[in-house]
PDB file of N, CA and C in Angstrom:
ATOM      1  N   UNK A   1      11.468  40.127 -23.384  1.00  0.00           N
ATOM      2  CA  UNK A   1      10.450  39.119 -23.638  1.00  0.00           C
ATOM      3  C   UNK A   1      11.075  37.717 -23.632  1.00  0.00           C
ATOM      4  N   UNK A   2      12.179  37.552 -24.237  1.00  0.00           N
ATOM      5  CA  UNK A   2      12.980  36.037 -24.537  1.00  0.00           C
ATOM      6  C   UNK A   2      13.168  35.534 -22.712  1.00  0.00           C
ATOM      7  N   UNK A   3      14.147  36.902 -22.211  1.00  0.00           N
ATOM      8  CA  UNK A   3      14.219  36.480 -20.717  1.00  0.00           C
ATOM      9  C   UNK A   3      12.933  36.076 -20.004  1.00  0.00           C
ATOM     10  N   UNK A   4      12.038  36.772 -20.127  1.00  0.00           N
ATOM     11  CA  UNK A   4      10.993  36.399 -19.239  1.00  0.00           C
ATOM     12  C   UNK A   4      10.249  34.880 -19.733  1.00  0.00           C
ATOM     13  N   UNK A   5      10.494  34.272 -20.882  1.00  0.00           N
ATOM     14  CA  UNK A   5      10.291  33.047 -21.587  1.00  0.00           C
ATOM     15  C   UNK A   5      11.037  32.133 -21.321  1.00  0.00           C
ATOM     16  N   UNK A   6      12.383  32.688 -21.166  1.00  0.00           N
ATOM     17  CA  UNK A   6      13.372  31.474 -20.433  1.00  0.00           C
ATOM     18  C   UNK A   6      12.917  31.150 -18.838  1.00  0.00           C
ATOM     19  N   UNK A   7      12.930  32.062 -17.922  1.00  0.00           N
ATOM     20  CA  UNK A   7      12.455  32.033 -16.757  1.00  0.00           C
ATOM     21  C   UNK A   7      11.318  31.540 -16.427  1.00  0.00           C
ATOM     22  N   UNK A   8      10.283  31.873 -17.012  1.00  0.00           N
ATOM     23  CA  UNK A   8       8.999  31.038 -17.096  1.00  0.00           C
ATOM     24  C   UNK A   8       9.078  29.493 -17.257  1.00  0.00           C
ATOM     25  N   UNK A   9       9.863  29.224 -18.630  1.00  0.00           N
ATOM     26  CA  UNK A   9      10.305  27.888 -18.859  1.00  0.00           C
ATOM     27  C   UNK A   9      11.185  27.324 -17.615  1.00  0.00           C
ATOM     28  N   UNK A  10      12.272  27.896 -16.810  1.00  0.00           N
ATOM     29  CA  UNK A  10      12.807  27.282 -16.190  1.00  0.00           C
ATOM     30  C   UNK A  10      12.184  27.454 -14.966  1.00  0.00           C
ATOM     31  N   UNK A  11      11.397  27.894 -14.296  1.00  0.00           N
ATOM     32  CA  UNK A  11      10.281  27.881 -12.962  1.00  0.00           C
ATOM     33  C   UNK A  11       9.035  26.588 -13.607  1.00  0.00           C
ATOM     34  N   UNK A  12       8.654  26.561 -14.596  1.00  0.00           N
ATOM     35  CA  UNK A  12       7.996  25.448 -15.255  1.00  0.00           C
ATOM     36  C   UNK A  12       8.159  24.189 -14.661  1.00  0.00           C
ATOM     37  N   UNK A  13       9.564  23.538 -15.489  1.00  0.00           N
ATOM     38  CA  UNK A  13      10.456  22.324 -16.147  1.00  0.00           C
ATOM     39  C   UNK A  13      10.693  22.411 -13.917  1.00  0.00           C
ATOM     40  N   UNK A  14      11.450  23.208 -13.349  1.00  0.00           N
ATOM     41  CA  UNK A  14      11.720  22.833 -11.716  1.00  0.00           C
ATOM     42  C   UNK A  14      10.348  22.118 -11.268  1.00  0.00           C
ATOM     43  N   UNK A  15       9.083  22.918 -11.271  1.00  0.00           N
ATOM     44  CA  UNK A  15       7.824  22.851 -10.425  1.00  0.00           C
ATOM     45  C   UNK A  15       7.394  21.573 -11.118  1.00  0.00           C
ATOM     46  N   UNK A  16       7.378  20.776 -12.296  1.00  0.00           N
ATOM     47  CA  UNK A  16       6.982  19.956 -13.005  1.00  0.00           C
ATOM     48  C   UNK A  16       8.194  18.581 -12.371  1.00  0.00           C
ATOM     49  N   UNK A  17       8.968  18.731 -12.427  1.00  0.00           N
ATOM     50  CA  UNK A  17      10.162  17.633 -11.979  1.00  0.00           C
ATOM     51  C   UNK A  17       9.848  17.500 -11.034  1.00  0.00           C
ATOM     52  N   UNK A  18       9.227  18.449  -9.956  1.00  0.00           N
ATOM     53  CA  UNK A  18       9.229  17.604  -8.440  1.00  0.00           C
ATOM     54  C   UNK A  18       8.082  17.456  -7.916  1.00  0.00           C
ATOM     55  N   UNK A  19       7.108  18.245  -8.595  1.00  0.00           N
ATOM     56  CA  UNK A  19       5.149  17.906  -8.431  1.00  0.00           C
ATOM     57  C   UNK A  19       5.041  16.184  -9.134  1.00  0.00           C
ATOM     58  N   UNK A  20       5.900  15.801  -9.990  1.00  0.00           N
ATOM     59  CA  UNK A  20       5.321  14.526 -10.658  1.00  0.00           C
ATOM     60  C   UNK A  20       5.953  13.551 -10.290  1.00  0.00           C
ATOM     61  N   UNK A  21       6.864  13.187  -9.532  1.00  0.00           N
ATOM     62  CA  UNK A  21       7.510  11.760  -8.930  1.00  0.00           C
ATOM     63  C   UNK A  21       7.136  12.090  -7.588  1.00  0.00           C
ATOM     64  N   UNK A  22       6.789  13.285  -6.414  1.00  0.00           N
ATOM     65  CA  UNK A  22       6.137  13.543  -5.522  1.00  0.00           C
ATOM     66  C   UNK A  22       5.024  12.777  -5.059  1.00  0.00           C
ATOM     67  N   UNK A  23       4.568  13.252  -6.289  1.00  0.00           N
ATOM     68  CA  UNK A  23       2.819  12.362  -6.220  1.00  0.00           C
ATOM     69  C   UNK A  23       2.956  11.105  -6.262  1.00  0.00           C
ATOM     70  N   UNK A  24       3.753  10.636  -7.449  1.00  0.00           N
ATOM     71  CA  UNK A  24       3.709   8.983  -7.447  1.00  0.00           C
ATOM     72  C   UNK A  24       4.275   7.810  -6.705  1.00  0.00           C
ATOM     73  N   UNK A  25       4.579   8.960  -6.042  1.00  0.00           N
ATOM     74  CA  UNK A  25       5.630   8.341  -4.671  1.00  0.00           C
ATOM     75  C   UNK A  25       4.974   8.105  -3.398  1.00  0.00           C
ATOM     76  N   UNK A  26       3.748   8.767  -3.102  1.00  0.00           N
ATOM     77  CA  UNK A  26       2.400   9.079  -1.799  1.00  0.00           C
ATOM     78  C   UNK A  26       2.134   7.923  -1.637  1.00  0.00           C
ATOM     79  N   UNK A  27       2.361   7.270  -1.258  1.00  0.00           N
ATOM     80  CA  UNK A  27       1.652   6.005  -0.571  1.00  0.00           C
ATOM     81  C   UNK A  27       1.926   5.835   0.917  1.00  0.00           C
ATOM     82  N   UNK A  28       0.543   5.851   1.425  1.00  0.00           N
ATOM     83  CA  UNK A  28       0.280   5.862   2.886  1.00  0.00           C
ATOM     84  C   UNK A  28      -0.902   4.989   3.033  1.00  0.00           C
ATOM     85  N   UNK A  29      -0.884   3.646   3.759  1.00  0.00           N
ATOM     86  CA  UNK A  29      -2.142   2.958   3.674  1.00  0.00           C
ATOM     87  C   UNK A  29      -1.838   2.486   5.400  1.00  0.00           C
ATOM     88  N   UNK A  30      -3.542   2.128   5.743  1.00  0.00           N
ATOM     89  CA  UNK A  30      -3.775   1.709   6.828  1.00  0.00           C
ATOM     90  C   UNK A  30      -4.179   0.815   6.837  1.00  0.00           C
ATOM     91  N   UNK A  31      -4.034  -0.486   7.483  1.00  0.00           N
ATOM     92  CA  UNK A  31      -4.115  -1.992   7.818  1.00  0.00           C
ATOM     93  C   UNK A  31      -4.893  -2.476   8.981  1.00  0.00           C
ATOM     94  N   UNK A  32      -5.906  -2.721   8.941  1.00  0.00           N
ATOM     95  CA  UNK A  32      -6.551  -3.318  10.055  1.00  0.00           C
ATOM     96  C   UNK A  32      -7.200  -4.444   9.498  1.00  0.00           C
ATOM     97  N   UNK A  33      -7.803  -5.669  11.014  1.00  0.00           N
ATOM     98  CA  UNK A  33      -7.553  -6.892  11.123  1.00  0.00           C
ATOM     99  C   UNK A  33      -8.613  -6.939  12.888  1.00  0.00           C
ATOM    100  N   UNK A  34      -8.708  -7.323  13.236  1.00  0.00           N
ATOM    101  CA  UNK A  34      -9.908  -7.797  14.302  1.00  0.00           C
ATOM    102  C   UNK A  34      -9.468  -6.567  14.878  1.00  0.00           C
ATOM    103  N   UNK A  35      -8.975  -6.217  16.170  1.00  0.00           N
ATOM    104  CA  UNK A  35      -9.043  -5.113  16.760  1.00  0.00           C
ATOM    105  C   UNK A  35      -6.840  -4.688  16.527  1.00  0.00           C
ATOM    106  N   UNK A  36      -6.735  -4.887  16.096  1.00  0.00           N
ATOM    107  CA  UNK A  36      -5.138  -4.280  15.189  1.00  0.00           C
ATOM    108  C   UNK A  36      -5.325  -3.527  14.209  1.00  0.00           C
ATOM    109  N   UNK A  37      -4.309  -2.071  14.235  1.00  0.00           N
ATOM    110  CA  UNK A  37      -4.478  -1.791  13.178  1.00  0.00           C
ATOM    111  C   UNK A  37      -2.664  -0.973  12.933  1.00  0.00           C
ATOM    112  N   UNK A  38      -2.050  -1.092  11.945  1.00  0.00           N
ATOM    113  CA  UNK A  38      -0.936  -0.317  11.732  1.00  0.00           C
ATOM    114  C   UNK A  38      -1.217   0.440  10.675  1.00  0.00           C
ATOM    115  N   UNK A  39       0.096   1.361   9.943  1.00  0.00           N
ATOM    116  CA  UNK A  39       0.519   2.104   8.976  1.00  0.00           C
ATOM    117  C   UNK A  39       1.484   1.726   8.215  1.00  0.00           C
ATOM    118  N   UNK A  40       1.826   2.049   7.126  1.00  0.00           N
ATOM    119  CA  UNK A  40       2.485   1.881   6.600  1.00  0.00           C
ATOM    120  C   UNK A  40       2.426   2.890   5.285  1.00  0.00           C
ATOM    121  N   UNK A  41       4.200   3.622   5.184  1.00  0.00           N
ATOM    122  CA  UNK A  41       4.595   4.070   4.238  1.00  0.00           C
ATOM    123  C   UNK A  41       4.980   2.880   3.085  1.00  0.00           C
ATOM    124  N   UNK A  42       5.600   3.521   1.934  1.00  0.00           N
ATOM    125  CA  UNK A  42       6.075   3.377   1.181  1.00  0.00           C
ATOM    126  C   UNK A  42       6.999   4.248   0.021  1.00  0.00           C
ATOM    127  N   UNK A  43       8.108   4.976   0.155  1.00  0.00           N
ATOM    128  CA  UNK A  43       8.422   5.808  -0.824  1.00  0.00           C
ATOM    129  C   UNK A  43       8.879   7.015   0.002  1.00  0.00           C
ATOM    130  N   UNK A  44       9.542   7.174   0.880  1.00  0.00           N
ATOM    131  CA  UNK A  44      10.182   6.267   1.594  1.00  0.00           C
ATOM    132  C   UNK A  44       9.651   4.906   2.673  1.00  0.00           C
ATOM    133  N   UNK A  45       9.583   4.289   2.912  1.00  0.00           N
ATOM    134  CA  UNK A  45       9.474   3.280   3.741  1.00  0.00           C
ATOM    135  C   UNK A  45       9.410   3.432   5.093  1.00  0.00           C
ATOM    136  N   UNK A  46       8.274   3.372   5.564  1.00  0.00           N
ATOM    137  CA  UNK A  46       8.351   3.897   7.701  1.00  0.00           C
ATOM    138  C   UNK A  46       6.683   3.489   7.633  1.00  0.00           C
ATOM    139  N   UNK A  47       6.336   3.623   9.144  1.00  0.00           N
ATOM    140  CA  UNK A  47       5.186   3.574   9.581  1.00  0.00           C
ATOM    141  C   UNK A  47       5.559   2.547  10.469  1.00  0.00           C
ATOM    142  N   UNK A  48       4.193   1.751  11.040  1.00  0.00           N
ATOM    143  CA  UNK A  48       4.609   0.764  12.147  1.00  0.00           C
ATOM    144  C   UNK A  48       4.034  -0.545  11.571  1.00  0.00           C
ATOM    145  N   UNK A  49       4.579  -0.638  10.264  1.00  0.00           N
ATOM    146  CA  UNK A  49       4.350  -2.628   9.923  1.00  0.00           C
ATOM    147  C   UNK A  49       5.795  -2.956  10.156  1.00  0.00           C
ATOM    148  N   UNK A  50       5.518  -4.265  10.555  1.00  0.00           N
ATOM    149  CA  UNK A  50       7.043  -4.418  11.357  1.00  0.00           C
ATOM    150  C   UNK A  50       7.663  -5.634   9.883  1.00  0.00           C
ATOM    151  N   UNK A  51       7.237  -5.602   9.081  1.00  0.00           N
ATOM    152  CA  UNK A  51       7.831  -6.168   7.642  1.00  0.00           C
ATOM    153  C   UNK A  51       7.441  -5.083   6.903  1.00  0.00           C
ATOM    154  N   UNK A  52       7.788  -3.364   6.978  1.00  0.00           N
ATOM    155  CA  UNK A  52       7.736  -2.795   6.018  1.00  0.00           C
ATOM    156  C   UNK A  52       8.392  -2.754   4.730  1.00  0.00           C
ATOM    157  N   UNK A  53       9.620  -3.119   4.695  1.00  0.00           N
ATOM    158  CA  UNK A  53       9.902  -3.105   3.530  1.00  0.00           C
ATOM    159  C   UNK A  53       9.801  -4.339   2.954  1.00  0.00           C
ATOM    160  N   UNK A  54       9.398  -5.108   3.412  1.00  0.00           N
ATOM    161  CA  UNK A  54       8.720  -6.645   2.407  1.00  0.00           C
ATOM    162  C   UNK A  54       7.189  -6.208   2.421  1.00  0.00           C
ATOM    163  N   UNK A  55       6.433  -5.846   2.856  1.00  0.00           N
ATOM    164  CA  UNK A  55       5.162  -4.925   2.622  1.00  0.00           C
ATOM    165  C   UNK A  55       5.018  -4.350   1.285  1.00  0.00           C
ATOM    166  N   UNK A  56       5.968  -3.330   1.187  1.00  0.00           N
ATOM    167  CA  UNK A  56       6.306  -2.126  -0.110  1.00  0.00           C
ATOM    168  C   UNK A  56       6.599  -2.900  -1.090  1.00  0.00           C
ATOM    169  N   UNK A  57       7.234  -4.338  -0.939  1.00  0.00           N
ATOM    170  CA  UNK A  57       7.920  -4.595  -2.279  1.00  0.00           C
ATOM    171  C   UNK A  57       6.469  -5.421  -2.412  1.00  0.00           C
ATOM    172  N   UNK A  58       5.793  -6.280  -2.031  1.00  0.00           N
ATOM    173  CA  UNK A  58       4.353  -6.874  -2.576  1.00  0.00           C
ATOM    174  C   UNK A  58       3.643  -5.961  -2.309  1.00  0.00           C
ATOM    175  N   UNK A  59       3.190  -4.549  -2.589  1.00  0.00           N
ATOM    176  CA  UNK A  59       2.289  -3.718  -3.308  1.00  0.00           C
ATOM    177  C   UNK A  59       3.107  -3.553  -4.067  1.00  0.00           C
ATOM    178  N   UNK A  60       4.094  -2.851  -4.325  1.00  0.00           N
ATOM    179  CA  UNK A  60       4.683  -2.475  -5.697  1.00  0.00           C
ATOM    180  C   UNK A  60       4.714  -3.535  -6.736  1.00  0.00           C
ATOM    181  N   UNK A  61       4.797  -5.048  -6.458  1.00  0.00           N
ATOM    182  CA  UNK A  61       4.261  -6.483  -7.450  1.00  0.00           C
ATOM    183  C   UNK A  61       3.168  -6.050  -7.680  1.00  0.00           C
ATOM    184  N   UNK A  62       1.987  -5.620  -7.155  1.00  0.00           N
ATOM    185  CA  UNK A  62       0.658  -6.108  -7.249  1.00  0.00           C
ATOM    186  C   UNK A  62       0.108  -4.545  -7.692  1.00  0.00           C
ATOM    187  N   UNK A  63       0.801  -3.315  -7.498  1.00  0.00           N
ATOM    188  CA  UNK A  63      -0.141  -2.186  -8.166  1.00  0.00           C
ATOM    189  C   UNK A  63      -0.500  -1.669  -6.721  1.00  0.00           C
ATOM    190  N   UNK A  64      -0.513  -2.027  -5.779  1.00  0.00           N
ATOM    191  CA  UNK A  64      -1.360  -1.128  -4.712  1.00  0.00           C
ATOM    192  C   UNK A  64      -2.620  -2.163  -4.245  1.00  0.00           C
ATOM    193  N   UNK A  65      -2.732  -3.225  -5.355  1.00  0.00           N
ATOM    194  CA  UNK A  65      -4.009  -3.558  -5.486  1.00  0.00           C
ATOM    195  C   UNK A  65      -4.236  -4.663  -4.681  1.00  0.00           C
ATOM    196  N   UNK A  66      -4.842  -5.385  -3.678  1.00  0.00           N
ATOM    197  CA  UNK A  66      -4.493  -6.494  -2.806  1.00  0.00           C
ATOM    198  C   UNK A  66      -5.351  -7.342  -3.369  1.00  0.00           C
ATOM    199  N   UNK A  67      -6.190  -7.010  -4.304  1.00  0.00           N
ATOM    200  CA  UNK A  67      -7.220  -8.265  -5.359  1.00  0.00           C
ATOM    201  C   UNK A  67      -6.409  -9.113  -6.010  1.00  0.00           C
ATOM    202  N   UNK A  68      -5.133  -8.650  -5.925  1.00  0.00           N
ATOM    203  CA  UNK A  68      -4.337  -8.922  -7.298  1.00  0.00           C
ATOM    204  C   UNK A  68      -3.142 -10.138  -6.565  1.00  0.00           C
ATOM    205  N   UNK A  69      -3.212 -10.259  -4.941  1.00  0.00           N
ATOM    206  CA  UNK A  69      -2.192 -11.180  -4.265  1.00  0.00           C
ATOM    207  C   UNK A  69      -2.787 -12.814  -4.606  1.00  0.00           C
ATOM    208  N   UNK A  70      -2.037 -13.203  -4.899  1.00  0.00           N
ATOM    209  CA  UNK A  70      -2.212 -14.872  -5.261  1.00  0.00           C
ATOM    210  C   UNK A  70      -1.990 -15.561  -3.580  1.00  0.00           C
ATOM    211  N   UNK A  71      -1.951 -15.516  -2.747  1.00  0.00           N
ATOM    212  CA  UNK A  71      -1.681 -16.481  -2.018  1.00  0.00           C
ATOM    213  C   UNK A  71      -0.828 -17.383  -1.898  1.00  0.00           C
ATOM    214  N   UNK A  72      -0.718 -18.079  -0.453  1.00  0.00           N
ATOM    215  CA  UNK A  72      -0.004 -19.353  -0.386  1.00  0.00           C
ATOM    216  C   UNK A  72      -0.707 -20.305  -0.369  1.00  0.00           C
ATOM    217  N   UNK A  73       0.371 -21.418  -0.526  1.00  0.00           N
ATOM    218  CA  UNK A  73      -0.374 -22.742  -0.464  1.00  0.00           C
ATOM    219  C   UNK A  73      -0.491 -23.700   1.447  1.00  0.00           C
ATOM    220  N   UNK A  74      -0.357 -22.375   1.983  1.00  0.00           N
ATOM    221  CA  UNK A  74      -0.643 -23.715   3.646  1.00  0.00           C
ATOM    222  C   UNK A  74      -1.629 -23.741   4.063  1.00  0.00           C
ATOM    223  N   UNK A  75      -1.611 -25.464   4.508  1.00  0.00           N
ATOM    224  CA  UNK A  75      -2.966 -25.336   5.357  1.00  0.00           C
ATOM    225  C   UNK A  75      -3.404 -24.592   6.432  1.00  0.00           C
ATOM    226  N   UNK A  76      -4.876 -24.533   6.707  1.00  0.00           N
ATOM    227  CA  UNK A  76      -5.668 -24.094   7.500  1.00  0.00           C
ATOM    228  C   UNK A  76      -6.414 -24.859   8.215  1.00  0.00           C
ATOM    229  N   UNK A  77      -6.779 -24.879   9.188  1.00  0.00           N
ATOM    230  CA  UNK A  77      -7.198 -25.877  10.230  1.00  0.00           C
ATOM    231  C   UNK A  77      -9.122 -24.788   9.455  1.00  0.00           C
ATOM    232  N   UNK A  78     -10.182 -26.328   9.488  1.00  0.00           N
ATOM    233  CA  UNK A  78     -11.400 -25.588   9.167  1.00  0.00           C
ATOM    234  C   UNK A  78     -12.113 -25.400  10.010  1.00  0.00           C
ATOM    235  N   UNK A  79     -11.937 -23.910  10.937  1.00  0.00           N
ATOM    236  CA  UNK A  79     -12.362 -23.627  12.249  1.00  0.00           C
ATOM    237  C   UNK A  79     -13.085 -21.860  11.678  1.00  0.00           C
ATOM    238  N   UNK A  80     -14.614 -21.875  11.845  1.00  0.00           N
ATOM    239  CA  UNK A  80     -14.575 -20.789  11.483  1.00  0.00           C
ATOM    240  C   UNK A  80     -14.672 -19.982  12.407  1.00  0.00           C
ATOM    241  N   UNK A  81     -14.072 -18.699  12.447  1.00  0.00           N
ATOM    242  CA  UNK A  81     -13.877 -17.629  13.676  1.00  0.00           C
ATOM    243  C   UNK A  81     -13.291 -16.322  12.490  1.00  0.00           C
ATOM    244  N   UNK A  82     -14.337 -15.829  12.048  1.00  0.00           N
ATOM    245  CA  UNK A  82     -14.145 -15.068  10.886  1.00  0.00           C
ATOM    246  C   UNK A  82     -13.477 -13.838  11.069  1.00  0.00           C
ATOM    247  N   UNK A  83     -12.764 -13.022  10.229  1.00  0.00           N
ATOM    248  CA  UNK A  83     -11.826 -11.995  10.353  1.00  0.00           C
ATOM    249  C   UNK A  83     -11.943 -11.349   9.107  1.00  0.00           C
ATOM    250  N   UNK A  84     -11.832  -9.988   9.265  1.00  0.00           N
ATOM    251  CA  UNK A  84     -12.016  -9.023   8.075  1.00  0.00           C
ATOM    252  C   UNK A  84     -10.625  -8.125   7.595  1.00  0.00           C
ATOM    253  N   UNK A  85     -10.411  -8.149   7.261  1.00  0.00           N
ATOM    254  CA  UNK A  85      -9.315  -7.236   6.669  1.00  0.00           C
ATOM    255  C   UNK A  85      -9.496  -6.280   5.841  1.00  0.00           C
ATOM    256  N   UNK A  86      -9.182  -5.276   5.710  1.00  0.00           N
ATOM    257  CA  UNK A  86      -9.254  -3.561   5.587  1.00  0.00           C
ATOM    258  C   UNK A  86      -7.563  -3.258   5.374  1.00  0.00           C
ATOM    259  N   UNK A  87      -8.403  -2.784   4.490  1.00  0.00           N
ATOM    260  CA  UNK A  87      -6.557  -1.390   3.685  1.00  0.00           C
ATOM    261  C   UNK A  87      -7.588  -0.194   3.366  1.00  0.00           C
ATOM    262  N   UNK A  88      -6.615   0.948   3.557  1.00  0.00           N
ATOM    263  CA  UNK A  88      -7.432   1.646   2.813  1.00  0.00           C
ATOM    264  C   UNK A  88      -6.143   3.410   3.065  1.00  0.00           C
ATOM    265  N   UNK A  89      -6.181   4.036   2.383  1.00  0.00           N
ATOM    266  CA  UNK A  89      -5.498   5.110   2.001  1.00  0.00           C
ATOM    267  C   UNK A  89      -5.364   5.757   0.671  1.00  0.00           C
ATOM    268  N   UNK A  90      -3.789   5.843   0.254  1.00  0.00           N
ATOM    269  CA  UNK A  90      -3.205   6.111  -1.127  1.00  0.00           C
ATOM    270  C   UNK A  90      -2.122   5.435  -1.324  1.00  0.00           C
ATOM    271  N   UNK A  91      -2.236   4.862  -2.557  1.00  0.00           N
ATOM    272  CA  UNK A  91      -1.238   3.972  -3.257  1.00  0.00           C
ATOM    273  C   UNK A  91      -0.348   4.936  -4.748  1.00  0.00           C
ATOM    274  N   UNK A  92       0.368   5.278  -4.440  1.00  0.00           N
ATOM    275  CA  UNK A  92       1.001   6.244  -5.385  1.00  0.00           C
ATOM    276  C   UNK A  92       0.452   7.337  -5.800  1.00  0.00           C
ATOM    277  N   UNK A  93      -0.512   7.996  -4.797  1.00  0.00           N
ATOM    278  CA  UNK A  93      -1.171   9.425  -5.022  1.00  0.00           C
ATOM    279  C   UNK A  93      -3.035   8.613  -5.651  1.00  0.00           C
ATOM    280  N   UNK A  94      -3.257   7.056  -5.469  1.00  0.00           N
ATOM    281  CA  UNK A  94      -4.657   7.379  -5.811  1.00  0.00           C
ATOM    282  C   UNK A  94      -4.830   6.336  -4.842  1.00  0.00           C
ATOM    283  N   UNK A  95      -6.422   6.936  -4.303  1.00  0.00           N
ATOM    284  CA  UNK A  95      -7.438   6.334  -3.954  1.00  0.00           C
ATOM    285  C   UNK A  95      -7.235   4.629  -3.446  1.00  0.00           C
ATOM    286  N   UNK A  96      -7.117   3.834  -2.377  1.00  0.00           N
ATOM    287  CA  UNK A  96      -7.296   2.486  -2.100  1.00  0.00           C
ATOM    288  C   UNK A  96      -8.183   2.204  -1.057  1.00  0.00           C
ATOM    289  N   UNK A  97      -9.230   0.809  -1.437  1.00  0.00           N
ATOM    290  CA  UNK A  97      -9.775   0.713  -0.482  1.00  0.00           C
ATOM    291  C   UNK A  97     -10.198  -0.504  -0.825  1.00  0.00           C
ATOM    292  N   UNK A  98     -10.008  -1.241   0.380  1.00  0.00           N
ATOM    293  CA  UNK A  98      -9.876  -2.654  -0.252  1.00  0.00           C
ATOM    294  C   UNK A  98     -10.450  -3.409   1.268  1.00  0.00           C
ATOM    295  N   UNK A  99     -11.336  -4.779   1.337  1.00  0.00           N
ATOM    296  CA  UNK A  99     -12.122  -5.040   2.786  1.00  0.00           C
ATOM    297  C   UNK A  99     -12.211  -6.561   2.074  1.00  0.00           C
ATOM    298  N   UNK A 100     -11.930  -7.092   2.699  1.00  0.00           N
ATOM    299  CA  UNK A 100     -12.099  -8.485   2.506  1.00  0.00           C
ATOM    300  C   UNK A 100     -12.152  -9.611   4.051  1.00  0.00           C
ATOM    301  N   UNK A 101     -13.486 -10.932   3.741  1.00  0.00           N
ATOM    302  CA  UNK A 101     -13.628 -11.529   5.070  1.00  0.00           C
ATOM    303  C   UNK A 101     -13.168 -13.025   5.151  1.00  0.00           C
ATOM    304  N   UNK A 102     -12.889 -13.341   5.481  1.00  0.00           N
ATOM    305  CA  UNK A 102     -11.731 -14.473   5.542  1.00  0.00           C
ATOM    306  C   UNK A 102     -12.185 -15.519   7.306  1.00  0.00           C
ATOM    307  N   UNK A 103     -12.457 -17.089   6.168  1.00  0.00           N
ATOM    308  CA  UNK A 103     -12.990 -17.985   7.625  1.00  0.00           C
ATOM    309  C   UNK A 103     -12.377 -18.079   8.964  1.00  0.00           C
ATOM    310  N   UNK A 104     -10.877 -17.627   8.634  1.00  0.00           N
ATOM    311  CA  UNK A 104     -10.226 -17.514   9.911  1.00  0.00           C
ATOM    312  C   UNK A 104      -8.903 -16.461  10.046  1.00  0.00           C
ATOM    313  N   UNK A 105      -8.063 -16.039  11.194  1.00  0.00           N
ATOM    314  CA  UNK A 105      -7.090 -15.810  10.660  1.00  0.00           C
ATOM    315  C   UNK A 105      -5.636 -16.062  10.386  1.00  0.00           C
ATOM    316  N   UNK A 106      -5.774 -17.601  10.122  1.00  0.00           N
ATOM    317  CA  UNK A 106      -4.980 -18.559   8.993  1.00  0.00           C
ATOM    318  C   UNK A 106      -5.278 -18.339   7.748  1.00  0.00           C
ATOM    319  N   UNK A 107      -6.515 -18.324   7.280  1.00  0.00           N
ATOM    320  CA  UNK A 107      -7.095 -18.054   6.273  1.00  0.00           C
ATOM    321  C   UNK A 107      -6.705 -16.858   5.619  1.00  0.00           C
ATOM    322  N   UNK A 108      -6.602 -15.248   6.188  1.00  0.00           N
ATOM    323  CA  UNK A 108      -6.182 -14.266   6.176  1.00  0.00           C
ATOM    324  C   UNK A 108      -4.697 -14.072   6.187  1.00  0.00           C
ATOM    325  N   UNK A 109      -3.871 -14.758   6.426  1.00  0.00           N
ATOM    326  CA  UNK A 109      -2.339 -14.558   5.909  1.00  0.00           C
ATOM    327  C   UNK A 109      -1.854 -15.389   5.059  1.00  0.00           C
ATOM    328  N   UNK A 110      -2.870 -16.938   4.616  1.00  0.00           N
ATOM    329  CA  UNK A 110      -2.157 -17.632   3.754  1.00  0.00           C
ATOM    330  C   UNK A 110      -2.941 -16.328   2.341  1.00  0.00           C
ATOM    331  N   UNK A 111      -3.544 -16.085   2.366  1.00  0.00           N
ATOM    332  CA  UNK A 111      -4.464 -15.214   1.032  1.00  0.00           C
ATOM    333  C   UNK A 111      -3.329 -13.914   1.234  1.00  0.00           C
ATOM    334  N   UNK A 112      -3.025 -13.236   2.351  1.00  0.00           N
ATOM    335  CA  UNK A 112      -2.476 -11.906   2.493  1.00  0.00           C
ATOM    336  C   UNK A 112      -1.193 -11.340   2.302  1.00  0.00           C
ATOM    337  N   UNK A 113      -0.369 -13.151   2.831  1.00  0.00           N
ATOM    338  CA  UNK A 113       0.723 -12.791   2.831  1.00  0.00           C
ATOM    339  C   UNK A 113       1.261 -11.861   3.959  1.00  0.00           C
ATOM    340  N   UNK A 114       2.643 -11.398   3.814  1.00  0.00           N
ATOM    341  CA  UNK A 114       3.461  -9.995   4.844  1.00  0.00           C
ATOM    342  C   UNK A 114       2.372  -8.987   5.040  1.00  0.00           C
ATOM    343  N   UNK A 115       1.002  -8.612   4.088  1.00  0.00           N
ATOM    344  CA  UNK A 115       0.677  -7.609   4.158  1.00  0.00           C
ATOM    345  C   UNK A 115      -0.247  -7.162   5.644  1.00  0.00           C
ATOM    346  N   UNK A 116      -0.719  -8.200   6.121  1.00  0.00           N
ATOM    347  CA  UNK A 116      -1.560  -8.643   7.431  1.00  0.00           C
ATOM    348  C   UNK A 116      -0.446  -8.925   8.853  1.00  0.00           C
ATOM    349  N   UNK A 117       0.674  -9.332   8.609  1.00  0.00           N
ATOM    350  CA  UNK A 117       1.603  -9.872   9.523  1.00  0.00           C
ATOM    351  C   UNK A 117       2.054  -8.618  10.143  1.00  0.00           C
ATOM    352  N   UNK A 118       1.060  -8.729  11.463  1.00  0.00           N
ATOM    353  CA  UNK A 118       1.482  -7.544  12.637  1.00  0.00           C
ATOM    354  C   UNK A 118       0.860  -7.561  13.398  1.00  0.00           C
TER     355      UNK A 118
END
């Protein structure tokens, strides 16, 4: 009985160590922008944003969350020719989906930052 309690415990404590940094590690989001669209990992780092790993490090600032990017401060010429931007996947094993429309797309990388740049 003790053996089969140790074994249990140690098939447990293995399946628990690598089901729970697994998950929080899933981040796979997709990026589109007028007719562009890439991928991007995170955890490990790959896909086809060509600033992925400056990508990964402003979601990992911000949570996953792109509500949460402060912007830059450059100008924009006030020309409207409107552009939408779209994320949408998993950000550490949950749910993202995020759409925002922007007067131009100057407008869309001073607000976006690396995350649009592709």
């Amino acid at each position: 009985m003790l053996r089969m309690m140790t074994v249990l415990a140690t098939v447990l404590a293995v399946l628990s160590g690598t089901a729970g940094p697994a998950a929080a590690a899933d981040s796979r989001l997709t990026f589109t922008y007028a007719d562009k669209k890439v991928r991007l990992t995170c955890g490990p780092t790959g896909g086809g944003h060509p600033r992925a790993d400056e990508a990964c490090a402003v979601l990992r600032r911000i949570g996953g969350d792109p509500a949460r990017l402060e912007g830059g401060d450059s100008l924009c010429v006030l020309l409207y020719q409107p552009v939408t931007a779209r994320l949408h996947g998993t950000w550490r094993g949950r749910p993202v989906k995020w759409q925002r429309t922007y007067g131009n797309s100057c407008e869309m990388s001073r607000a976006t930052g690396v995350l649009f740049q592709f």
